[in-house]
Structure formats: C-alpha cells, structure tokens
C-alpha atoms as a PDB file:
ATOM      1  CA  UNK A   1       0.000   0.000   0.000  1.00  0.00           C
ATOM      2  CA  UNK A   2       1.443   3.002  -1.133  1.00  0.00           C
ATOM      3  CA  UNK A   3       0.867   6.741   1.171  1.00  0.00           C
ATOM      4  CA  UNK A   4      -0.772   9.931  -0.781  1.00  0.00           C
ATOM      5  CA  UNK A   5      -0.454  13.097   0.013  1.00  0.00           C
ATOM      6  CA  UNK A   6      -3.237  14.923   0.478  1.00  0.00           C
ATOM      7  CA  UNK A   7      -3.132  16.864  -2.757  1.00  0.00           C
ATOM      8  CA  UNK A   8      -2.902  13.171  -4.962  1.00  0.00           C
ATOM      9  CA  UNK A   9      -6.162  12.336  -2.252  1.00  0.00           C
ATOM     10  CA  UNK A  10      -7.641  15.040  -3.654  1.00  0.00           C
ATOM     11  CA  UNK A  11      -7.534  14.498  -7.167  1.00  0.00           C
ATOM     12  CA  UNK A  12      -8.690  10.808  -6.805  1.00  0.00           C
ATOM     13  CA  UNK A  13     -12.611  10.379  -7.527  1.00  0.00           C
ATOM     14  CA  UNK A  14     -14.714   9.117  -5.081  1.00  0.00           C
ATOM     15  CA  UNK A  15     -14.322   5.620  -5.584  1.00  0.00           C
ATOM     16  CA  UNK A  16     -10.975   5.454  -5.301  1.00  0.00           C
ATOM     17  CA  UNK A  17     -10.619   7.492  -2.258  1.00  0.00           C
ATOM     18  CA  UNK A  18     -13.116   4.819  -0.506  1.00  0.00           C
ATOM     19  CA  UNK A  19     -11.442   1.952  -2.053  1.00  0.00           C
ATOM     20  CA  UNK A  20      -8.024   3.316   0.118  1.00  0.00           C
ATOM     21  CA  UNK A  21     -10.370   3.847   3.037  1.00  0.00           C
ATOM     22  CA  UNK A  22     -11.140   0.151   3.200  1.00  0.00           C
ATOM     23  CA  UNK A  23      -7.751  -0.547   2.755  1.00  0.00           C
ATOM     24  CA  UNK A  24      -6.174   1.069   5.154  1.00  0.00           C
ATOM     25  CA  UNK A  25      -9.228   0.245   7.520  1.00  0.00           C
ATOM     26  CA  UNK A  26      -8.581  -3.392   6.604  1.00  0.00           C
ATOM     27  CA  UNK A  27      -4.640  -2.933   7.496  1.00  0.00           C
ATOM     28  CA  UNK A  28      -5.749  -1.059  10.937  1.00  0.00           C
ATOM     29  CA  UNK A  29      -7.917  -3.891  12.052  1.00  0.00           C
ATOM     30  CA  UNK A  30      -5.606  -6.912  11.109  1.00  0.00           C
ATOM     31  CA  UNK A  31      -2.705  -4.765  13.203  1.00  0.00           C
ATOM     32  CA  UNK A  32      -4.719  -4.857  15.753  1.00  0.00           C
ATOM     33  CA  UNK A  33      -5.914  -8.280  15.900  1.00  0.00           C
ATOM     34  CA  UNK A  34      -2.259  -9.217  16.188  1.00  0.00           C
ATOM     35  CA  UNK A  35      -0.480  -6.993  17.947  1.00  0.00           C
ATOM     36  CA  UNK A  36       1.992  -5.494  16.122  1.00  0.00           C
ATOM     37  CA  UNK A  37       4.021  -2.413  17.275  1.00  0.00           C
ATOM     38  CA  UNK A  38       2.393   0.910  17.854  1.00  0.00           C
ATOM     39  CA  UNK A  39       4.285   2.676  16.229  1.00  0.00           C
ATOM     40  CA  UNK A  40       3.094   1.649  12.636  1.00  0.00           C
ATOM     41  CA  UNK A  41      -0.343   1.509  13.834  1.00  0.00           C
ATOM     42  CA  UNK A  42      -0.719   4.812  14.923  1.00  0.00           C
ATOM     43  CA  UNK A  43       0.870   6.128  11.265  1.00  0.00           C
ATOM     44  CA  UNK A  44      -1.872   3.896   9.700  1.00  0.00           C
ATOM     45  CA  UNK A  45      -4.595   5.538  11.982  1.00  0.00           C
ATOM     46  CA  UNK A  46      -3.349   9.176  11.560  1.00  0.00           C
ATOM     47  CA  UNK A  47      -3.531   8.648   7.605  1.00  0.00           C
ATOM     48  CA  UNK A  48      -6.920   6.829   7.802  1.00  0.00           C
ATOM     49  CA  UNK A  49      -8.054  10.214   9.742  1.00  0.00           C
ATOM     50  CA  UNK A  50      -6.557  11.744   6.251  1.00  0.00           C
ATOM     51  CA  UNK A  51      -8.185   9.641   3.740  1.00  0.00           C
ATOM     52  CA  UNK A  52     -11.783   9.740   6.063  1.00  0.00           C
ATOM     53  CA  UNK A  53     -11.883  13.823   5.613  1.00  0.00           C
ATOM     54  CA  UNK A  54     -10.483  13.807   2.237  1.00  0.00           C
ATOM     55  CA  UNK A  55     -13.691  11.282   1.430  1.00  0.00           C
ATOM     56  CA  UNK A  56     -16.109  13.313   3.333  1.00  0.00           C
ATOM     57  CA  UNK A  57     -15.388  16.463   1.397  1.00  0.00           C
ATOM     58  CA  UNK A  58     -15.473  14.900  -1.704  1.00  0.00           C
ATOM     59  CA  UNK A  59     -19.102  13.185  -1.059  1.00  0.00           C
ATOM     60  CA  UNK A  60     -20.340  16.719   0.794  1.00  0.00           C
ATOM     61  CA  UNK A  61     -18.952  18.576  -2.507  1.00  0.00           C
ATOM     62  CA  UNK A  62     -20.457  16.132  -4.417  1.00  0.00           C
ATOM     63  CA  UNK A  63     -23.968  15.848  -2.767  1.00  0.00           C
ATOM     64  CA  UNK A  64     -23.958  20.004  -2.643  1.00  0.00           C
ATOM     65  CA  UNK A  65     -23.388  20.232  -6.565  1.00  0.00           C
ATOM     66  CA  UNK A  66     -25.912  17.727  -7.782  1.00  0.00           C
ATOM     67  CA  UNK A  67     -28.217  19.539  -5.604  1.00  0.00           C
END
C-alpha cells in the first residue's frame, strides 16, 4: 500500500478514495488483531483520519453540486 499526500487524495474520484479507506481500515484492524508495534499503527490511523476527511469532502462537494 502506497501513502498519498493529500493533494494526490484530492484528485482521486470518489471511488478510489473509498477503495483506500477500506484498505487502510482493513490494514488497521488486522494490526490490531495481532499486535503489532504501535508505532506503525498509529501512522496507519493518523492517515486513515486523512483519507476519512479527504472522502467526506469529496461526497459533501459532491452531494452540494448535484443539488
């Protein structure tokens, strides 16, 4: 799995901001399940905060211009 910055996040569509979003959820969960060092975990939570915002704008944006 490779890390975006936020400006590639934005420029993804929808779809494949929430396809990273499972991802990384995915990769958070299975860390957790066995353990592994905190350190690594806590970089995949602070970019799934990232990815989470980047996909709420996008869908916000999105429902405020088809209105």
């Amino acid at each position: 799995m490779r890390i975006l910055t936020r400006d590639q996040l934005r420029n993804l569509h929808v779809s494949e901001i929430k396809s990273i979003f499972l991802e990384v959820r995915s990769k958070i969960n299975k860390a957790r399940r066995k353990n592994l060092v905190a350190e690594s975990l806590i970089e995949l939570e602070i970019y799934y905060c990232y990815v989470f915002r980047e996909l709420e704008n996008k869908q916000w944006y999105e429902s405020k211009r088809a209105s």
